[in-house]
Protein backbone atom coordinates (compact mmCIF):
# COMPACT_ATOMS: atom_id res chain seq x y z
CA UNK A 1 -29.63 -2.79 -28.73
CA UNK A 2 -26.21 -3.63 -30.45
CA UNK A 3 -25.10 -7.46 -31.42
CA UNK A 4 -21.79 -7.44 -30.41
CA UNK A 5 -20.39 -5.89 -26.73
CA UNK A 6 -17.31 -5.68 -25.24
CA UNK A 7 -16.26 -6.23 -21.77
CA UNK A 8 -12.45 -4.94 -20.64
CA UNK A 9 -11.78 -4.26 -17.02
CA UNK A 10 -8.87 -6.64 -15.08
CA UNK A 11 -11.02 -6.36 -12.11
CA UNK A 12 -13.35 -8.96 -11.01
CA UNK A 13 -15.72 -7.49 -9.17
CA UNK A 14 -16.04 -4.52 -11.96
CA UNK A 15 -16.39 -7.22 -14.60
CA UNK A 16 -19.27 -9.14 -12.84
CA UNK A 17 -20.98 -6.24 -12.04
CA UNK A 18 -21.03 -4.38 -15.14
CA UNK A 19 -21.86 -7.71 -16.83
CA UNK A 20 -24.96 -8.72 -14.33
CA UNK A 21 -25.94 -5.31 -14.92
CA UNK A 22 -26.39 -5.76 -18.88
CA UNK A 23 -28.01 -9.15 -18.64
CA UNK A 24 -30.38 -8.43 -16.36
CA UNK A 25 -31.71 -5.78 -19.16
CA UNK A 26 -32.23 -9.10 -21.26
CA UNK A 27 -35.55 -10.38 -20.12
CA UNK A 28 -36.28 -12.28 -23.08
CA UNK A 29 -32.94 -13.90 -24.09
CA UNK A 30 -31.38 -17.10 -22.83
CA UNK A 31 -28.45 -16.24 -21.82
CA UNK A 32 -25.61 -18.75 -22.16
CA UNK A 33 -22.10 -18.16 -21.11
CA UNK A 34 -18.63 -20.05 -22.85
CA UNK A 35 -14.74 -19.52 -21.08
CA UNK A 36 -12.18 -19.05 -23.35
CA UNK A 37 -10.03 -21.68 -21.48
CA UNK A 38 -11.74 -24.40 -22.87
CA UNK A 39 -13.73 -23.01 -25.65
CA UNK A 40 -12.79 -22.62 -29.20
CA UNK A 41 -14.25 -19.09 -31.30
CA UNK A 42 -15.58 -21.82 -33.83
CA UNK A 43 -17.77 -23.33 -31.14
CA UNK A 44 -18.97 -20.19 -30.21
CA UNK A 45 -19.67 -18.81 -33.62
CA UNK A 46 -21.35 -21.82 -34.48
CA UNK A 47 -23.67 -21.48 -31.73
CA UNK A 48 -24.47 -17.69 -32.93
CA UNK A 49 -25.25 -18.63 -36.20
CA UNK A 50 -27.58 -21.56 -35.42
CA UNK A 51 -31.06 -21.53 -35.53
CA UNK A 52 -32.80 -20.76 -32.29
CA UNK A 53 -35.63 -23.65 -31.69
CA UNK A 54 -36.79 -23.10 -28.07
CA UNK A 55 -36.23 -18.62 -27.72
CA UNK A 56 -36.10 -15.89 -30.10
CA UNK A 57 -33.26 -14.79 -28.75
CA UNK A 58 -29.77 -15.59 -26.84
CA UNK A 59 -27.30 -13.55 -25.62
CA UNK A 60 -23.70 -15.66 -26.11
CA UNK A 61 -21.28 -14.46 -23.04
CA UNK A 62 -17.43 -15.15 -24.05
CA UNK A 63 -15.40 -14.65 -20.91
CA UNK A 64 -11.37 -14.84 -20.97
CA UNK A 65 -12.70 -13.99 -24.85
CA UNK A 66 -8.79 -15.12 -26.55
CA UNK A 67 -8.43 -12.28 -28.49
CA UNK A 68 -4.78 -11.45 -27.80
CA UNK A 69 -4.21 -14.54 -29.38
CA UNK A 70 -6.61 -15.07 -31.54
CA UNK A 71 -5.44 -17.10 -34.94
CA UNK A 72 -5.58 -15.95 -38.48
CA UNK A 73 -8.03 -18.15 -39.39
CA UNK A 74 -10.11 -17.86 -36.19
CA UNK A 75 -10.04 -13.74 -36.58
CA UNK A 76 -10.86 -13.91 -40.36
CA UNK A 77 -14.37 -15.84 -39.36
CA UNK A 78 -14.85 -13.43 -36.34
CA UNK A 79 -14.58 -10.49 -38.25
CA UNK A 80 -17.18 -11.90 -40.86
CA UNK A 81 -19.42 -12.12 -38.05
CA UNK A 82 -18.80 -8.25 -36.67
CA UNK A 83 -19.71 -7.21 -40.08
CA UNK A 84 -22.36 -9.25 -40.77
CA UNK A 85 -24.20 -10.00 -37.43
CA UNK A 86 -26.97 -12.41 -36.24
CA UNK A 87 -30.08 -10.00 -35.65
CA UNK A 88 -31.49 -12.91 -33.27
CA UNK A 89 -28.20 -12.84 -30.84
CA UNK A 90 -26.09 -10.90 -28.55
CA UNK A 91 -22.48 -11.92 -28.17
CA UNK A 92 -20.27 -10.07 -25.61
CA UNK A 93 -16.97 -10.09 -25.55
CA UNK A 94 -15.02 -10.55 -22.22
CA UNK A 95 -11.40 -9.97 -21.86
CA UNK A 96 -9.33 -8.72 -19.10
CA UNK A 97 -6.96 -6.19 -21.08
CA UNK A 98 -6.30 -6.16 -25.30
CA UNK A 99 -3.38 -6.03 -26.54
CA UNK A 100 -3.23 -2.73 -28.32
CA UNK A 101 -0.24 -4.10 -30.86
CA UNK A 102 -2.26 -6.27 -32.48
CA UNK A 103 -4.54 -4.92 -35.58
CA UNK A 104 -6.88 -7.00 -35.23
CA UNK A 105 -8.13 -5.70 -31.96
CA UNK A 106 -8.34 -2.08 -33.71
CA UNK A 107 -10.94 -3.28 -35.68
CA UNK A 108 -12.60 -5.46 -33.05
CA UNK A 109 -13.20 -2.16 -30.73
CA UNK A 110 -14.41 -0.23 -34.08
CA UNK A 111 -16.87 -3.27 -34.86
CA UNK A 112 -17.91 -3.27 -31.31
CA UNK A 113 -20.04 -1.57 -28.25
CA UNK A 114 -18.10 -0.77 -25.06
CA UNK A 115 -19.82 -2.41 -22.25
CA UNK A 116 -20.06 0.37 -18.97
CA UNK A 117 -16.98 -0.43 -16.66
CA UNK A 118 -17.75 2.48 -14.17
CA UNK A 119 -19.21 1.43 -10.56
CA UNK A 120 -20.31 3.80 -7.89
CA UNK A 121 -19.10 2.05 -4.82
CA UNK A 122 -20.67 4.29 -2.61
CA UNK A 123 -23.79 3.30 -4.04
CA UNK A 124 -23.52 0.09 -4.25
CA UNK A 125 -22.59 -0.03 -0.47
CA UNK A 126 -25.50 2.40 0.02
CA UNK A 127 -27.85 0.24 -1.51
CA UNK A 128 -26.96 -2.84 -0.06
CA UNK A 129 -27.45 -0.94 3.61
CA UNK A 130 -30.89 0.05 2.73
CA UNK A 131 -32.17 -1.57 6.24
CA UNK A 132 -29.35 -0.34 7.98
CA UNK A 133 -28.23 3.41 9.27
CA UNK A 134 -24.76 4.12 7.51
CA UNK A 135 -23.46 7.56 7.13
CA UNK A 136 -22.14 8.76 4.23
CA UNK A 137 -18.62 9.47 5.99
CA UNK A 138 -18.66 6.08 7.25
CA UNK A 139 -18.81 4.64 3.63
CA UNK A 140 -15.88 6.53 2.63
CA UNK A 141 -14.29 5.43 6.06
CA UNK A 142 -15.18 1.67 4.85
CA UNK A 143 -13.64 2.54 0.85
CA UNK A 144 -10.71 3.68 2.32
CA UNK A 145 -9.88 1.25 4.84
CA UNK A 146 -10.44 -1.13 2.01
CA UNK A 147 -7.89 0.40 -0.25
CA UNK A 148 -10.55 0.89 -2.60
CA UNK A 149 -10.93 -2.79 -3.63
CA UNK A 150 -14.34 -2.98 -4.31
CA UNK A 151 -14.48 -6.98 -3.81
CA UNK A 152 -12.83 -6.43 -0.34
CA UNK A 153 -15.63 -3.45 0.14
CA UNK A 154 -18.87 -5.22 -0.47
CA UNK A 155 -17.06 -8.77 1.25
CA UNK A 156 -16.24 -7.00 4.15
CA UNK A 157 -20.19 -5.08 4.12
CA UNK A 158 -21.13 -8.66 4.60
CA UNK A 159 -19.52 -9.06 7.41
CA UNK A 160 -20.56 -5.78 9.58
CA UNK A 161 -24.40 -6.07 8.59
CA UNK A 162 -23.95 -9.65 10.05
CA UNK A 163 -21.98 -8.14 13.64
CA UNK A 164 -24.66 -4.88 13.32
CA UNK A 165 -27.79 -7.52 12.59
CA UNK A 166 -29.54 -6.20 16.20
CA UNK A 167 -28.69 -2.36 16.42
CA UNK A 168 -29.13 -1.98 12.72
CA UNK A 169 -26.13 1.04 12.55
CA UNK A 170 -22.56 0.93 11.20
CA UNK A 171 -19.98 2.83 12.45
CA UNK A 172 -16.50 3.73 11.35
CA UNK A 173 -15.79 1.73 14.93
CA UNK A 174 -17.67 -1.38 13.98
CA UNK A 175 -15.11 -1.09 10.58
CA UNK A 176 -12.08 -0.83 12.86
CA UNK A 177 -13.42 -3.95 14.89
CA UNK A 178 -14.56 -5.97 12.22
CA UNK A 179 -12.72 -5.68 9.01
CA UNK A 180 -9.96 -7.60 8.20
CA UNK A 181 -6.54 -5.73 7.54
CA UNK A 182 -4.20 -7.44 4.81
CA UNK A 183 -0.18 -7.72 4.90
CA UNK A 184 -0.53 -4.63 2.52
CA UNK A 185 -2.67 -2.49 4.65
CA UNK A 186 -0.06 -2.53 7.61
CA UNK A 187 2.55 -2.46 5.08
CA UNK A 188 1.03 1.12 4.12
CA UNK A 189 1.20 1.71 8.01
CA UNK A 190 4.54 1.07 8.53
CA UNK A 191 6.07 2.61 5.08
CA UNK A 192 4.03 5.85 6.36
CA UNK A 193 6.37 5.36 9.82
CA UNK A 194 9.55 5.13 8.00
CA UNK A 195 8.69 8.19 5.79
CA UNK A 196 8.01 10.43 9.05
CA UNK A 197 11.39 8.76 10.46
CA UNK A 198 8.96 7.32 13.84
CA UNK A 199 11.34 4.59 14.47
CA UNK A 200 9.71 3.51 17.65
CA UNK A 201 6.47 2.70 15.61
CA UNK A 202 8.29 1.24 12.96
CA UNK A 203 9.66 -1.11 14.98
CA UNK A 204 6.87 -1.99 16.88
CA UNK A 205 4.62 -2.48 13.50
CA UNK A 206 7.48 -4.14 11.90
CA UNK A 207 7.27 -7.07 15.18
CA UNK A 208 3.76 -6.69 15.61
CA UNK A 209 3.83 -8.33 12.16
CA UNK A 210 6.45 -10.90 12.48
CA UNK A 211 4.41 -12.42 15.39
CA UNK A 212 1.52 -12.48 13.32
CA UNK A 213 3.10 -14.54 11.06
CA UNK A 214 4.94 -11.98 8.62
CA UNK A 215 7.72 -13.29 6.51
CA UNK A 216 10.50 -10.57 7.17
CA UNK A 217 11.65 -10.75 3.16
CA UNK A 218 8.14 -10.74 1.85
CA UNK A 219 8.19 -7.51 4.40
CA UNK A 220 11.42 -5.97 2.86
CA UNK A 221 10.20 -6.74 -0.80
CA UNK A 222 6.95 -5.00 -0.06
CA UNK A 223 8.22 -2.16 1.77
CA UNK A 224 11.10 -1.59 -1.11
CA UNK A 225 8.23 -2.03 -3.36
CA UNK A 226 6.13 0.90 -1.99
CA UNK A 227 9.17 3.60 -2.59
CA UNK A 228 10.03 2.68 -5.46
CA UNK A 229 6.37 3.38 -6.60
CA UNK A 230 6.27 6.63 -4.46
CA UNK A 231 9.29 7.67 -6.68
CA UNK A 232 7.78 6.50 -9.72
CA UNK A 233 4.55 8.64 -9.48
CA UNK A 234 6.85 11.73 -8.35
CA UNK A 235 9.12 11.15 -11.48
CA UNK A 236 5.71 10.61 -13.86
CA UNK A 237 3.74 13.35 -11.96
CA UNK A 238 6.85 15.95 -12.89
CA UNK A 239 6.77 14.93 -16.34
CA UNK A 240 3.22 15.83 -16.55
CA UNK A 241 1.19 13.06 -16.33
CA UNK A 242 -2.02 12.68 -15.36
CA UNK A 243 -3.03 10.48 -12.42
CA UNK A 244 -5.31 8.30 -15.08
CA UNK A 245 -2.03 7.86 -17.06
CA UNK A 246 0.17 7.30 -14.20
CA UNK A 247 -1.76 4.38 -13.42
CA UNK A 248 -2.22 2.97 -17.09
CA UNK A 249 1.65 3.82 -17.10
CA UNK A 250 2.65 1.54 -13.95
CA UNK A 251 -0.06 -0.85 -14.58
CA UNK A 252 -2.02 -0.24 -10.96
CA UNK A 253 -5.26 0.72 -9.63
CA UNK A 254 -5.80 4.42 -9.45
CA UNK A 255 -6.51 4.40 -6.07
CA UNK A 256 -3.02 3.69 -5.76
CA UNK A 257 -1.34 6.36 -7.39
CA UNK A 258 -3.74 9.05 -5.31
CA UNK A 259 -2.44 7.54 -2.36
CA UNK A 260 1.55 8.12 -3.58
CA UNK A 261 1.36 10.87 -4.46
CA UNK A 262 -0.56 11.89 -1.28
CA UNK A 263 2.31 10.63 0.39
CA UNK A 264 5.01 11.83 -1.31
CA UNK A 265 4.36 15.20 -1.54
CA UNK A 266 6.47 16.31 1.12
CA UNK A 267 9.43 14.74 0.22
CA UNK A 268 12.04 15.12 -2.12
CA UNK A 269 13.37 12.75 -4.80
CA UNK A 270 16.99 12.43 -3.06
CA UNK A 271 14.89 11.17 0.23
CA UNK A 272 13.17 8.89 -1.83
CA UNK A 273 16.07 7.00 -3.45
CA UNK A 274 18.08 7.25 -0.32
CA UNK A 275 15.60 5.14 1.49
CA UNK A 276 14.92 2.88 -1.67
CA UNK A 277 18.65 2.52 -1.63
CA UNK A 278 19.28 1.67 2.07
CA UNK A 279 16.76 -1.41 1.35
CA UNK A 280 18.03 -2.32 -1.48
CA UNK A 281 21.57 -2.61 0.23
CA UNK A 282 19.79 -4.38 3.09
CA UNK A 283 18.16 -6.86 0.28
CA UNK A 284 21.84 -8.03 -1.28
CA UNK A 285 23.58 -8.01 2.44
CA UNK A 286 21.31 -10.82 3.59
CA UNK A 287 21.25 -12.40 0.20
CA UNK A 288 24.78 -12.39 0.47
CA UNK A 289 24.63 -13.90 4.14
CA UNK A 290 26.57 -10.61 5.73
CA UNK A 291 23.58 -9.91 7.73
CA UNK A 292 20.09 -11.48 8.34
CA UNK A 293 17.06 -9.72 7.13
CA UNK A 294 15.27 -9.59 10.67
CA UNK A 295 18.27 -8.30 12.45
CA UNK A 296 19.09 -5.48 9.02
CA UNK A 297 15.60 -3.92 9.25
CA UNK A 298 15.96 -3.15 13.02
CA UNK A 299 19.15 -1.31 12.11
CA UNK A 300 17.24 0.44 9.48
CA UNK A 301 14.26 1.32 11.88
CA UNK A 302 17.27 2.95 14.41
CA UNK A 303 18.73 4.74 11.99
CA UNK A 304 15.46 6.79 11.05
């Protein structure tokens, strides 16, 4: 067992996962957790170092750790600490992404144990559905339809074992019943339309939304939004990077960049910046009150 862990992942649901996973290894510690929104490093240094009356040991969780802007002063004690450790307590470090500029956050990965950020899903979801009959194709049905947002996955999961309660079974048609879609799952829907020029469902999706509320602008920014990252993972995929460095490149969920470049395969770059260009054009005409955004779109959708 190490003294000092640490904990990067910008996703929630990976973060408390991989973190109830580790303490619940810690039978014997008391396990006591500081934010770093309204906790200083002294405070939680001094609680480290001080004598522990009622356990043997503790295990000192730090989430939103500061490190990115950790002071001089503040980094010179933590680093005493990483060399010199209590032997009594754990401290781990949580922070959503370190900035790898700083020096100081060489030496606090050297002086450090990674903490596990990798979650099977599938067996999570598996797990949780150990009373229920779930095929493995309908997990992946469920992952998928969820974008592969594992908080979405498992809140969703809630949901159908609570509608599936009496026959005990989930099926990928309970999923299309049940689960909630998002603004950005029928965005995906109707960027797919545009890209295989269906302007009939394009326009229907494109309404269908609007009288569920939709905000046609939020609908042009997220559509213009999705080609421009379909071009980006072309461009990044023909300079010969890796899907795992696509995504650390563009600053999104893997997932993400499987799906573009999924999509984009059967297109060219010209097609791609023509259409990123005919919204964009769309974009400054109704900024520029030449034409409204509701009334541009529907041109756009005819002119597939």
């Amino acid at each position: 067992m190490e003294s000092v862990y640490l904990l990067e992942t910008d996703d929630d649901f990976v973060r408390q996962e991989s973190l109830n996973r580790f303490l619940s290894s810690l039978n014997q510690y008391e396990i006591v957790k500081y934010d770093g929104e309204d906790t200083s490093w002294q405070r939680v240094l001094e609680d480290l170092n001080t004598y522990n009356f009622l356990v043997e040991h503790k295990c000192i969780v730090f989430e939103n750790a500061p490190v990115n802007t950790i002071s001089d002063a503040d980094w010179k004690s933590l680093e005493q600490y990483l060399n010199h450790p209590s032997t009594d307590n754990i401290l781990v470090l949580v922070v959503t992404k370190l900035d790898k500029r700083k020096k100081s956050n060489d030496v606090l990965v050297k002086l450090t144990k990674a903490l596990a950020t990798k979650i099977d899903i599938q067996d999570l979801v598996r797990k949780s559905c150990e009373e229920y009959q779930i095929t493995p194709r309908t997990i992946s049905y469920l992952i998928d339809y969820c974008l592969d947002d594992n908080e979405k996955i498992m809140t969703e999961l809630e949901k159908l074992k609570l509608y599936c309660y009496d026959s005990k079974e989930i099926t990928t048609n309970d999923i299309d019943e049940i689960v909630t879609k998002s603004l950005d799952d029928d965005i995906f829907t109707l960027v797919d339309a545009i890209m295989t020029n269906k302007k009939a469902k394009a326009i229907e999706l494109y309404q269908d939304m609007l009288l569920h509320g939709g905000d046609a602008k939020q609908i042009l920014s997220l559509v213009a939004n999705q080609f421009t990252l379909y071009y980006q993972t072309r461009v990044l995929r023909q300079d010969g990077y890796s899907s795992p460095d696509i995504a650390k490149e563009l600053g999104i969920h893997p997932y993400r960049v499987q799906l573009a470049l999924e999509k984009t395969y059967r297109y060219t770059d010209s097609e791609l910046l023509k259409k990123i260009s005919k919204l964009a054009e769309l974009d400054y005409e109704s900024k520029i009150g030449k034409q409204n955004v509701e009334d541009g779109f529907l041109l756009f959708f005819l002119a597939l």
